[in-house]
PDB file of N, CA and C in Angstrom:
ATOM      1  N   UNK A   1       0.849  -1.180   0.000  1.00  0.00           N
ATOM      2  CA  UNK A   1       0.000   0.000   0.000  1.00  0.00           C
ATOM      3  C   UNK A   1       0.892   1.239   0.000  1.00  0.00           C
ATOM      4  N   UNK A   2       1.148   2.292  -0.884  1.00  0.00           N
ATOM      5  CA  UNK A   2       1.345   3.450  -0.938  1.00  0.00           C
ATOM      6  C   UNK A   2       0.958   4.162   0.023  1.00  0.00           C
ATOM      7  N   UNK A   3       1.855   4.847   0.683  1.00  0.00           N
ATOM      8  CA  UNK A   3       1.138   6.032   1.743  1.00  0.00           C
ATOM      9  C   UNK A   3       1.269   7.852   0.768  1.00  0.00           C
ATOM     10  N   UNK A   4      -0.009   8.558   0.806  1.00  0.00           N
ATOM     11  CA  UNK A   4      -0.100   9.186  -0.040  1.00  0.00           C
ATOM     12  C   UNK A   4      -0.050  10.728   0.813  1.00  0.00           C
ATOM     13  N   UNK A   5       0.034  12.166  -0.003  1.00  0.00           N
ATOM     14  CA  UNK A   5      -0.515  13.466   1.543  1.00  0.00           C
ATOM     15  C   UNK A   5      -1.712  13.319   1.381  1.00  0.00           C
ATOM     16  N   UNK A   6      -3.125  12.172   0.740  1.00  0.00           N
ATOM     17  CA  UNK A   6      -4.250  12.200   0.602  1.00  0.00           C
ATOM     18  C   UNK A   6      -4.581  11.318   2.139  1.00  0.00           C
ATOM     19  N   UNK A   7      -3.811  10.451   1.711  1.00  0.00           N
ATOM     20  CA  UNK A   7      -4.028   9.385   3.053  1.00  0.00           C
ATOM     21  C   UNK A   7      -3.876   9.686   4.212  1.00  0.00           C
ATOM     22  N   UNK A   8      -2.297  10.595   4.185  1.00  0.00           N
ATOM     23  CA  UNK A   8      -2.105  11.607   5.685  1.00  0.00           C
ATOM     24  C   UNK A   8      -3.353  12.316   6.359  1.00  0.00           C
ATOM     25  N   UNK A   9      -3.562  13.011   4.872  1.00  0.00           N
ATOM     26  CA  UNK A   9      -4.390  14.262   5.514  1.00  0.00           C
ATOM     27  C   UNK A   9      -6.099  13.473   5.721  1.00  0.00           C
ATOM     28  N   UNK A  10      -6.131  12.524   4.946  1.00  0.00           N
ATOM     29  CA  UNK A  10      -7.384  11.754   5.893  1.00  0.00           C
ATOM     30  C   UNK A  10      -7.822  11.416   7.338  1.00  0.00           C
ATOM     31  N   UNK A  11      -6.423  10.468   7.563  1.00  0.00           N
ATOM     32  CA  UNK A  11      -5.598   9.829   8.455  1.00  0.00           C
ATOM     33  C   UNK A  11      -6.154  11.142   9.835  1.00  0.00           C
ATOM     34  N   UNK A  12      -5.275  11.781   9.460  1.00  0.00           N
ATOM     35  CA  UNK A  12      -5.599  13.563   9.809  1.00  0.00           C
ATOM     36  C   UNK A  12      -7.033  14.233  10.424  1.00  0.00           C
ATOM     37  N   UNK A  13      -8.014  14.120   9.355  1.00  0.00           N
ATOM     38  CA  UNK A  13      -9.167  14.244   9.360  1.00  0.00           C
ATOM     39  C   UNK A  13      -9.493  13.266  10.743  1.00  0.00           C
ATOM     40  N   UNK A  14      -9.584  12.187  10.321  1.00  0.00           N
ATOM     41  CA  UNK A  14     -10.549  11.624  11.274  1.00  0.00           C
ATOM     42  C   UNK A  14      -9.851  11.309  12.684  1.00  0.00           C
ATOM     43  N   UNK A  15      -8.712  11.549  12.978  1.00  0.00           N
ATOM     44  CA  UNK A  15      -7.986  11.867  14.119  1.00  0.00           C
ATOM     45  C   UNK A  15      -7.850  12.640  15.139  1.00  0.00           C
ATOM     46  N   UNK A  16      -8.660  13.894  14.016  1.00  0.00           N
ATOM     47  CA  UNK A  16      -8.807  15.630  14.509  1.00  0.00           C
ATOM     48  C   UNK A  16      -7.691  15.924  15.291  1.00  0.00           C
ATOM     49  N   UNK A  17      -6.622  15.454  14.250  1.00  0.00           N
ATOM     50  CA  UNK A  17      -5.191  16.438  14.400  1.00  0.00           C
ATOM     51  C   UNK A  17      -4.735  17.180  13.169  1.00  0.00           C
ATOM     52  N   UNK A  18      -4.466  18.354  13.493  1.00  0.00           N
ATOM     53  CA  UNK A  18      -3.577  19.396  12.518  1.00  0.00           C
ATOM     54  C   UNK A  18      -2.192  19.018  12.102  1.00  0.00           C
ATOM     55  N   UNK A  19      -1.873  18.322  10.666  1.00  0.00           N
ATOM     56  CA  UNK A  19      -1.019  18.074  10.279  1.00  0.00           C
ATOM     57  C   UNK A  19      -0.566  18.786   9.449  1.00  0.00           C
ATOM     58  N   UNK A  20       1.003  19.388   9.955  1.00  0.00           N
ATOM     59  CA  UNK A  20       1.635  20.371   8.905  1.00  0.00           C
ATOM     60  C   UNK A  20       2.440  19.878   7.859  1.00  0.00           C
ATOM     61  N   UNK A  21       3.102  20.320   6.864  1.00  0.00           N
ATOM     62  CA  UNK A  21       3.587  19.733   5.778  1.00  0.00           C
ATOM     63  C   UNK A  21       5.228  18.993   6.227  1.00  0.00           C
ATOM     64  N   UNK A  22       5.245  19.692   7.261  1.00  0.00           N
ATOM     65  CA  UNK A  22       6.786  18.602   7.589  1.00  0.00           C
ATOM     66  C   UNK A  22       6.249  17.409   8.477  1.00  0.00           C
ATOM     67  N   UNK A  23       5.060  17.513   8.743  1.00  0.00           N
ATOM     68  CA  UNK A  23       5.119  16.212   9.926  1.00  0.00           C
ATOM     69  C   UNK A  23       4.544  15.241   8.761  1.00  0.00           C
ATOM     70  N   UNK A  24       3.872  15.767   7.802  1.00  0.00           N
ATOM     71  CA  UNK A  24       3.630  14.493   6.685  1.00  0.00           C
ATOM     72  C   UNK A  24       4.891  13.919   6.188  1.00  0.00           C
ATOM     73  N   UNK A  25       5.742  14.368   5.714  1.00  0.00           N
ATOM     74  CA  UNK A  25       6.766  13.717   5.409  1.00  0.00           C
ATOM     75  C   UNK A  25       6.964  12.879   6.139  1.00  0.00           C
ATOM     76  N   UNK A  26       7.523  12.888   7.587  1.00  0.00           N
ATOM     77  CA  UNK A  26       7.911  11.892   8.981  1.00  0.00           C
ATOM     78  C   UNK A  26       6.398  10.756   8.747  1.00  0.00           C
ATOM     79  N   UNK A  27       5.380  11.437   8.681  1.00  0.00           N
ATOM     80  CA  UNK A  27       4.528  10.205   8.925  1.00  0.00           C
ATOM     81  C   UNK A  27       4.121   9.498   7.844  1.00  0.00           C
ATOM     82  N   UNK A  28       4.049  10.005   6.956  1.00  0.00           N
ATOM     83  CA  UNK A  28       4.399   9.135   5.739  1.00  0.00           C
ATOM     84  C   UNK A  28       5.660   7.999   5.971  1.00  0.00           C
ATOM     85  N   UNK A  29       6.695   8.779   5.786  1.00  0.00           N
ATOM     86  CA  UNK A  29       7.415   7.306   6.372  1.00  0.00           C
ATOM     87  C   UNK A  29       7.468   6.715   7.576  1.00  0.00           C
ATOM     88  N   UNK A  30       6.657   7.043   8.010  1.00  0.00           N
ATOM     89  CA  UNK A  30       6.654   5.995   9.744  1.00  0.00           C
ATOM     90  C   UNK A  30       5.531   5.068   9.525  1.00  0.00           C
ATOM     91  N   UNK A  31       4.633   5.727   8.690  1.00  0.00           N
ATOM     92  CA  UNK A  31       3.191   4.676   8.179  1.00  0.00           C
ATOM     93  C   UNK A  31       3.828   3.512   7.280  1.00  0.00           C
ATOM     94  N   UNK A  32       5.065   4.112   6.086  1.00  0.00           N
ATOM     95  CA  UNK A  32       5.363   2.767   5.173  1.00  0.00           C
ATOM     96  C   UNK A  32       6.511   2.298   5.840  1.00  0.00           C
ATOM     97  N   UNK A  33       6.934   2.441   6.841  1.00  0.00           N
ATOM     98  CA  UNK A  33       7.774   1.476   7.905  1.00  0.00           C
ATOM     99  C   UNK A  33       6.481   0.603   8.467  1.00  0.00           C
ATOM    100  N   UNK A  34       5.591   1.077   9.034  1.00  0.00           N
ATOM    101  CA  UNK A  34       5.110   0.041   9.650  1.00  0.00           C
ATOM    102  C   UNK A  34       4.366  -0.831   8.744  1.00  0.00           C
ATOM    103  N   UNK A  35       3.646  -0.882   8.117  1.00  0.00           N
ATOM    104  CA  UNK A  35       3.479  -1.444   6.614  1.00  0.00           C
ATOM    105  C   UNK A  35       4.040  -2.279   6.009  1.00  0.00           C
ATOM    106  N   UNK A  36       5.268  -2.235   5.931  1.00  0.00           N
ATOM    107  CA  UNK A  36       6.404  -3.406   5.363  1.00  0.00           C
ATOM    108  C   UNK A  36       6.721  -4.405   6.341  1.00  0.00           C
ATOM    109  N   UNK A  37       6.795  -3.507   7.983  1.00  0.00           N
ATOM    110  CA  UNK A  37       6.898  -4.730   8.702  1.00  0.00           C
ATOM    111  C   UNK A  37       6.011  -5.576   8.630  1.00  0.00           C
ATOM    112  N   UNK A  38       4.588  -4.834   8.966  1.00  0.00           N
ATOM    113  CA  UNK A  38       3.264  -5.974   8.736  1.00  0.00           C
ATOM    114  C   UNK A  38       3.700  -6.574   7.914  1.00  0.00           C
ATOM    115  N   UNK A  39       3.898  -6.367   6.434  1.00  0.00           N
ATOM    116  CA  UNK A  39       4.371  -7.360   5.012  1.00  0.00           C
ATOM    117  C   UNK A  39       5.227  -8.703   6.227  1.00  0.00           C
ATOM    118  N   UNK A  40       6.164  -7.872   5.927  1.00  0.00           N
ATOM    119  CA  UNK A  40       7.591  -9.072   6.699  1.00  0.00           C
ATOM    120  C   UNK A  40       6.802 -10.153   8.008  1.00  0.00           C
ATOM    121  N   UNK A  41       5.904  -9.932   8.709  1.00  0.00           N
ATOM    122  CA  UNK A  41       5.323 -10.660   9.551  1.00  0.00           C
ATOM    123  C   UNK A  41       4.217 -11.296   8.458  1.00  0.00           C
ATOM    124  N   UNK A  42       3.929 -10.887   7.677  1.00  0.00           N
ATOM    125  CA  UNK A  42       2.666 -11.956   7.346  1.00  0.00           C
ATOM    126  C   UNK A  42       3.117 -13.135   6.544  1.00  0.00           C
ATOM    127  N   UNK A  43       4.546 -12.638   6.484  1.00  0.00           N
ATOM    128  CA  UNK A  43       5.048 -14.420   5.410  1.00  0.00           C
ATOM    129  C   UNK A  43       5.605 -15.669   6.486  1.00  0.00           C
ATOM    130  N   UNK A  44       5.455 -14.841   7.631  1.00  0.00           N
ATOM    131  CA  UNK A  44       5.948 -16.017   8.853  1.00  0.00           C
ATOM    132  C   UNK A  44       4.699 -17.498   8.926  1.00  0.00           C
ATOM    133  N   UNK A  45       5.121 -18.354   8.475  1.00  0.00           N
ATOM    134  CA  UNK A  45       4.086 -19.455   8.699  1.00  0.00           C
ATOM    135  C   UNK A  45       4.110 -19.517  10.939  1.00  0.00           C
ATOM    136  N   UNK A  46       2.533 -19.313  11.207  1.00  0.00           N
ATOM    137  CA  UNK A  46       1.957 -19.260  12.025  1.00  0.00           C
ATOM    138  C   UNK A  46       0.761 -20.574  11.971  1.00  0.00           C
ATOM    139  N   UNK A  47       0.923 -21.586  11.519  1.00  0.00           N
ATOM    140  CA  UNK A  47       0.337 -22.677  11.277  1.00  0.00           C
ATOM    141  C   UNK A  47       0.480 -23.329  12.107  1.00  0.00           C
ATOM    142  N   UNK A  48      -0.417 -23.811  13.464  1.00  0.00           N
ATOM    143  CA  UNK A  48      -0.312 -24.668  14.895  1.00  0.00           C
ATOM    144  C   UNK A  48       0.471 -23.823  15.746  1.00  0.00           C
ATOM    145  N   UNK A  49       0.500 -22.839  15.700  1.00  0.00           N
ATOM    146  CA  UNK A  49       1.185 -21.985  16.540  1.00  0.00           C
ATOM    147  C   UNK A  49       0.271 -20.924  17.619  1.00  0.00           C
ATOM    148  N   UNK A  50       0.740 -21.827  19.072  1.00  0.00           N
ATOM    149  CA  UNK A  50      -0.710 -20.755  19.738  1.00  0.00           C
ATOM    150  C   UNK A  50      -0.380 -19.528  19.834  1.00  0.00           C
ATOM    151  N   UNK A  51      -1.849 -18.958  19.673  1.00  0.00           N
ATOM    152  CA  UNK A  51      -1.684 -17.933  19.989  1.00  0.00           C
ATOM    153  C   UNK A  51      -1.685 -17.386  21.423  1.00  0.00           C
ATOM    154  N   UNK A  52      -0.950 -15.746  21.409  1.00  0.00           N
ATOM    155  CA  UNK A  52      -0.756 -15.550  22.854  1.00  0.00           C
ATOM    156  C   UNK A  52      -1.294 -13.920  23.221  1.00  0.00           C
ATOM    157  N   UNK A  53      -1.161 -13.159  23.945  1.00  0.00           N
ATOM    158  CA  UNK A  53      -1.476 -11.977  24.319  1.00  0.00           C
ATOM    159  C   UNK A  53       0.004 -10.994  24.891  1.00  0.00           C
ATOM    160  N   UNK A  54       0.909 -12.058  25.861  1.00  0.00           N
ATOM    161  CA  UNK A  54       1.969 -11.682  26.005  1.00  0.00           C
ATOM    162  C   UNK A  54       2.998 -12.570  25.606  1.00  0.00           C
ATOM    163  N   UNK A  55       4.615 -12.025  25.768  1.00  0.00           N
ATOM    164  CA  UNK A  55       5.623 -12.930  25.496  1.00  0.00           C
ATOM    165  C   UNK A  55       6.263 -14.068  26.369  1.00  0.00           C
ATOM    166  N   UNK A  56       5.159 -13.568  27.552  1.00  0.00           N
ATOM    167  CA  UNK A  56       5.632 -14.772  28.831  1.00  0.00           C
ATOM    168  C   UNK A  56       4.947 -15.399  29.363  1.00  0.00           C
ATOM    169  N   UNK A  57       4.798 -16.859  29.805  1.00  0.00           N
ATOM    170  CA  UNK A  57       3.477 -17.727  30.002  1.00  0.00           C
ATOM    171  C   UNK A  57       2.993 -17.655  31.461  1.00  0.00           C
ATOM    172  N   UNK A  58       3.617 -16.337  32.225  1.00  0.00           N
ATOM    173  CA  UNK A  58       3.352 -16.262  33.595  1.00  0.00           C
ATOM    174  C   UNK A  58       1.796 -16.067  33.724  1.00  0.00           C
ATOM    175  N   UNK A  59       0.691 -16.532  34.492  1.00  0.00           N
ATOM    176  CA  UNK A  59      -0.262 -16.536  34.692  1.00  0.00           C
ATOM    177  C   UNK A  59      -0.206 -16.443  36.065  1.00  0.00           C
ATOM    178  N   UNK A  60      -1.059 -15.285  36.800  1.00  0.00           N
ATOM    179  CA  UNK A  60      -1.508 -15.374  37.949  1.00  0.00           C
ATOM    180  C   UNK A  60      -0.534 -15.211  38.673  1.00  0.00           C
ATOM    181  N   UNK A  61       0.452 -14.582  38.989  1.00  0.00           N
ATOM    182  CA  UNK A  61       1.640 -14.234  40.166  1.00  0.00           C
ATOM    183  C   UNK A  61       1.629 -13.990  41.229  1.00  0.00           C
ATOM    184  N   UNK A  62       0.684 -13.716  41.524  1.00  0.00           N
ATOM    185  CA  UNK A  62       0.019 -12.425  42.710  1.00  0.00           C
ATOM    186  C   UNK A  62       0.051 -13.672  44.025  1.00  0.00           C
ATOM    187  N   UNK A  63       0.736 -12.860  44.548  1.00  0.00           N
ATOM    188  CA  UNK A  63       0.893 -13.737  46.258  1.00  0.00           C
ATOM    189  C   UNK A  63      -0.421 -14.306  46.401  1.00  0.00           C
ATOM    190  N   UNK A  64      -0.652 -15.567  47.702  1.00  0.00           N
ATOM    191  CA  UNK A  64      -1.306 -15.840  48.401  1.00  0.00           C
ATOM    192  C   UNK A  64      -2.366 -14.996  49.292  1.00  0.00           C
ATOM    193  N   UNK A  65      -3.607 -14.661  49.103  1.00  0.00           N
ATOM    194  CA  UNK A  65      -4.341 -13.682  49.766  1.00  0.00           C
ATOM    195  C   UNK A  65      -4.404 -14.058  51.446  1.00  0.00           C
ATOM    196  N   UNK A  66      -3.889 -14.335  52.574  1.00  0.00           N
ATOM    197  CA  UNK A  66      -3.639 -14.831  53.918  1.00  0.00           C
ATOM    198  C   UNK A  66      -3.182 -12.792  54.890  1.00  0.00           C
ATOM    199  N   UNK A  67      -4.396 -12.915  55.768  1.00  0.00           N
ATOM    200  CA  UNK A  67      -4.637 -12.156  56.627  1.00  0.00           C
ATOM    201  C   UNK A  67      -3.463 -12.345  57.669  1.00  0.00           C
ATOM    202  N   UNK A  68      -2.503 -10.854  57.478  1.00  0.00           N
ATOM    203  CA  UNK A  68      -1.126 -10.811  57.934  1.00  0.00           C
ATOM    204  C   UNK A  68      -1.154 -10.072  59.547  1.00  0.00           C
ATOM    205  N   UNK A  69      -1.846  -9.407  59.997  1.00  0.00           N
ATOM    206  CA  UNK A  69      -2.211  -8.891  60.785  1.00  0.00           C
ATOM    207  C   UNK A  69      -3.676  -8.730  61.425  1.00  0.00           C
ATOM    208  N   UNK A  70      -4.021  -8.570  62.764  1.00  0.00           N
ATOM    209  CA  UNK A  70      -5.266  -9.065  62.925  1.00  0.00           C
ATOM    210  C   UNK A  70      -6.125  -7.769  63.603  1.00  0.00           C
ATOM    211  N   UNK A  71      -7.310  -7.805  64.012  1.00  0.00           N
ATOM    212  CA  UNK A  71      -8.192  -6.654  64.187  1.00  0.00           C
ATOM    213  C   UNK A  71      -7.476  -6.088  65.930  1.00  0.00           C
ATOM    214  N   UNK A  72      -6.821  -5.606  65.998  1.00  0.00           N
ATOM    215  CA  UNK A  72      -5.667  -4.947  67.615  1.00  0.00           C
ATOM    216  C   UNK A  72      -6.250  -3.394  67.310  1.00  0.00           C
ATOM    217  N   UNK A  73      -8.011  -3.273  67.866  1.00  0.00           N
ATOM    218  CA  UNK A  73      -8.552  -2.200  68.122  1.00  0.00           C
ATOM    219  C   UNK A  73      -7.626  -1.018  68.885  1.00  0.00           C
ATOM    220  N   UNK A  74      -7.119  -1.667  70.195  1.00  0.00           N
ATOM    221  CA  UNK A  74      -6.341  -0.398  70.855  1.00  0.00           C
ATOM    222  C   UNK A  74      -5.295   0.036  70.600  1.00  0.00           C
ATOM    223  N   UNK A  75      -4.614  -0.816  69.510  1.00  0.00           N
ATOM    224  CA  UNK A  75      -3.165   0.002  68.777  1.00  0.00           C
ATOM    225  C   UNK A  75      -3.545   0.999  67.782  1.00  0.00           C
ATOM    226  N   UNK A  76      -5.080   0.670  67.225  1.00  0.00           N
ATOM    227  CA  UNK A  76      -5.122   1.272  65.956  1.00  0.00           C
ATOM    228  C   UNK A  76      -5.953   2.804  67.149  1.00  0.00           C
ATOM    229  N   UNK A  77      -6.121   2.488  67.719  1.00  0.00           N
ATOM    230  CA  UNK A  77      -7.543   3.672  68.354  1.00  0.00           C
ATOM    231  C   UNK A  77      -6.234   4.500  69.681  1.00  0.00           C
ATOM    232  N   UNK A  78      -5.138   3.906  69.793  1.00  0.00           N
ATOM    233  CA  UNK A  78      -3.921   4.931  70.336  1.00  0.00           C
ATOM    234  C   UNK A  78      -3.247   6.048  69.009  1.00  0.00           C
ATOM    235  N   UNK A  79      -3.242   5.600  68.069  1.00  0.00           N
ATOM    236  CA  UNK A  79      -2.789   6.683  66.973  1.00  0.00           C
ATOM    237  C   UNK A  79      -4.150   7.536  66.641  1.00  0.00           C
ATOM    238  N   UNK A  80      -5.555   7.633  67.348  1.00  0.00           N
ATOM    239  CA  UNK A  80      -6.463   8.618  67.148  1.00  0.00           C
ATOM    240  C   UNK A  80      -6.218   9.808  67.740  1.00  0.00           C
ATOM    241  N   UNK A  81      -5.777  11.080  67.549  1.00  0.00           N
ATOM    242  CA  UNK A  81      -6.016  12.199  68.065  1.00  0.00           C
ATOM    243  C   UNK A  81      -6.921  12.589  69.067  1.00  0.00           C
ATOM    244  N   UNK A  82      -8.451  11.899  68.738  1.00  0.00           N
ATOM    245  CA  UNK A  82      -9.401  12.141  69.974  1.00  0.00           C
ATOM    246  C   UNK A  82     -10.316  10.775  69.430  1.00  0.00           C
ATOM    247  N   UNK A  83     -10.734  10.473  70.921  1.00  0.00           N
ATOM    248  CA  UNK A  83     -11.658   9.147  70.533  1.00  0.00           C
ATOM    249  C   UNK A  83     -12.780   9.255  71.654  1.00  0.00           C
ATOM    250  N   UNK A  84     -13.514   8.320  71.725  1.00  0.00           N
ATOM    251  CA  UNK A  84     -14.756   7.962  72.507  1.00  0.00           C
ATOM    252  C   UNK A  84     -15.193   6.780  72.827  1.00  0.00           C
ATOM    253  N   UNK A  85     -14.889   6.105  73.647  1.00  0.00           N
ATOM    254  CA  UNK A  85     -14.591   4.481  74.173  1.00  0.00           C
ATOM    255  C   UNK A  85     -13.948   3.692  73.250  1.00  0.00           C
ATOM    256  N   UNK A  86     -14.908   3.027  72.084  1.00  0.00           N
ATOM    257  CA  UNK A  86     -14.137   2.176  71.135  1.00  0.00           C
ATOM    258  C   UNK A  86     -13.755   2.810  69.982  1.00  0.00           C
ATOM    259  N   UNK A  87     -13.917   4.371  69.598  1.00  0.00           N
ATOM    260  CA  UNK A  87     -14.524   4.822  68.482  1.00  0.00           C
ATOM    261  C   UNK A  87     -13.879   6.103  68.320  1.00  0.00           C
ATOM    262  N   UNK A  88     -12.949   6.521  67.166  1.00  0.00           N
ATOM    263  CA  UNK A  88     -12.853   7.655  66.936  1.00  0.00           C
ATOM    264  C   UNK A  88     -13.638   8.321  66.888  1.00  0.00           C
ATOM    265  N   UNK A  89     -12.873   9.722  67.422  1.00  0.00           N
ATOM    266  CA  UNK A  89     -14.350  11.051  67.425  1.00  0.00           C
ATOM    267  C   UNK A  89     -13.908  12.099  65.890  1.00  0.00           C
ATOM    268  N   UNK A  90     -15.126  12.317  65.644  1.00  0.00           N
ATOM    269  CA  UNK A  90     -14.183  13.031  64.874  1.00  0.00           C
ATOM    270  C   UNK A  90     -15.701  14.699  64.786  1.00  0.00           C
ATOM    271  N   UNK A  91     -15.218  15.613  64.045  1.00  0.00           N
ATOM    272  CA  UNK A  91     -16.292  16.651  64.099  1.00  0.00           C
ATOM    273  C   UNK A  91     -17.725  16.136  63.011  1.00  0.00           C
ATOM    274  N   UNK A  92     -19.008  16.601  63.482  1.00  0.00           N
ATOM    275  CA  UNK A  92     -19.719  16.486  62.931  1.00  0.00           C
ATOM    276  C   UNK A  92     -19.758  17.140  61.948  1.00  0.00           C
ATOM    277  N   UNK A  93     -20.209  16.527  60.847  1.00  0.00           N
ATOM    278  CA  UNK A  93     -20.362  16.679  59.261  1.00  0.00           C
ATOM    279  C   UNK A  93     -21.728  16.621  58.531  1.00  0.00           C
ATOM    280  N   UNK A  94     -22.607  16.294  58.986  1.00  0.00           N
ATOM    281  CA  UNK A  94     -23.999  16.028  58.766  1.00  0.00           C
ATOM    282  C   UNK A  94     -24.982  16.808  59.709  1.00  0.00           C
ATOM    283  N   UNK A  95     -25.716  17.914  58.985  1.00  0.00           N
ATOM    284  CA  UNK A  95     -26.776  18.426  59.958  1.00  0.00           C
ATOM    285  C   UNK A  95     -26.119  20.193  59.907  1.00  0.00           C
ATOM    286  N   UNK A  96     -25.123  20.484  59.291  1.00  0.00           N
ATOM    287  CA  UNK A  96     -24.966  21.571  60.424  1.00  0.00           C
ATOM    288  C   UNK A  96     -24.890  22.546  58.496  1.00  0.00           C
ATOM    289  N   UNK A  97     -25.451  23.923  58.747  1.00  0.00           N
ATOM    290  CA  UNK A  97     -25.335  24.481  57.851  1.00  0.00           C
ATOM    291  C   UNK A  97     -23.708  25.539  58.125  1.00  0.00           C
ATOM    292  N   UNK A  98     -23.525  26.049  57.189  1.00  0.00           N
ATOM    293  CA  UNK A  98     -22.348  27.090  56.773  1.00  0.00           C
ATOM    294  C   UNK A  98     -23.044  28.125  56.760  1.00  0.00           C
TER     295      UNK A  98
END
């Protein structure tokens, strides 16, 4: 496929970017670079060959989900600034006009 300034400035159009006459040049050839590669990949026989999404067959890595620390109300309710038996206090937020 030929890359054309018709095709740019299409390309262009429906992108709704402003393309000036030097960036067509660059993208013209960055469009028939990528183009030829496609070519060069499509003569690769891919026949029984699975397909994949990434280049590495890692699935699922992610640690063990196991509860590392446990509910220690009065350590967490000593770093409160102000509290009220079991319960941070904090200012009311609901009810009050400005």
């Amino acid at each position: 496929m030929r890359i054309t300034d018709e095709l740019v400035d299409y390309l262009g159009q429906l992108s709704r970017l402003e393309i000036s006459e030097e960036e067509k040049a660059g993208l013209k050839s960055d469009l028939t670079d990528i183009l030829n590669y496609m070519d060069k990949l499509a003569e690769l026989d891919t026949v029984g060959k699975p397909e994949m999404s990434h280049p590495f067959m890692n699935t699922n890595c992610f640690r063990e989900d196991v509860v590392t620390n446990q509910d220690d109300r009065s350590a967490v309710l000593s770093n409160a600034p102000a509290k009220k038996g079991d319960y941070f206090k904090v200012h009311k937020t609901v009810g009050e006009e400005v």
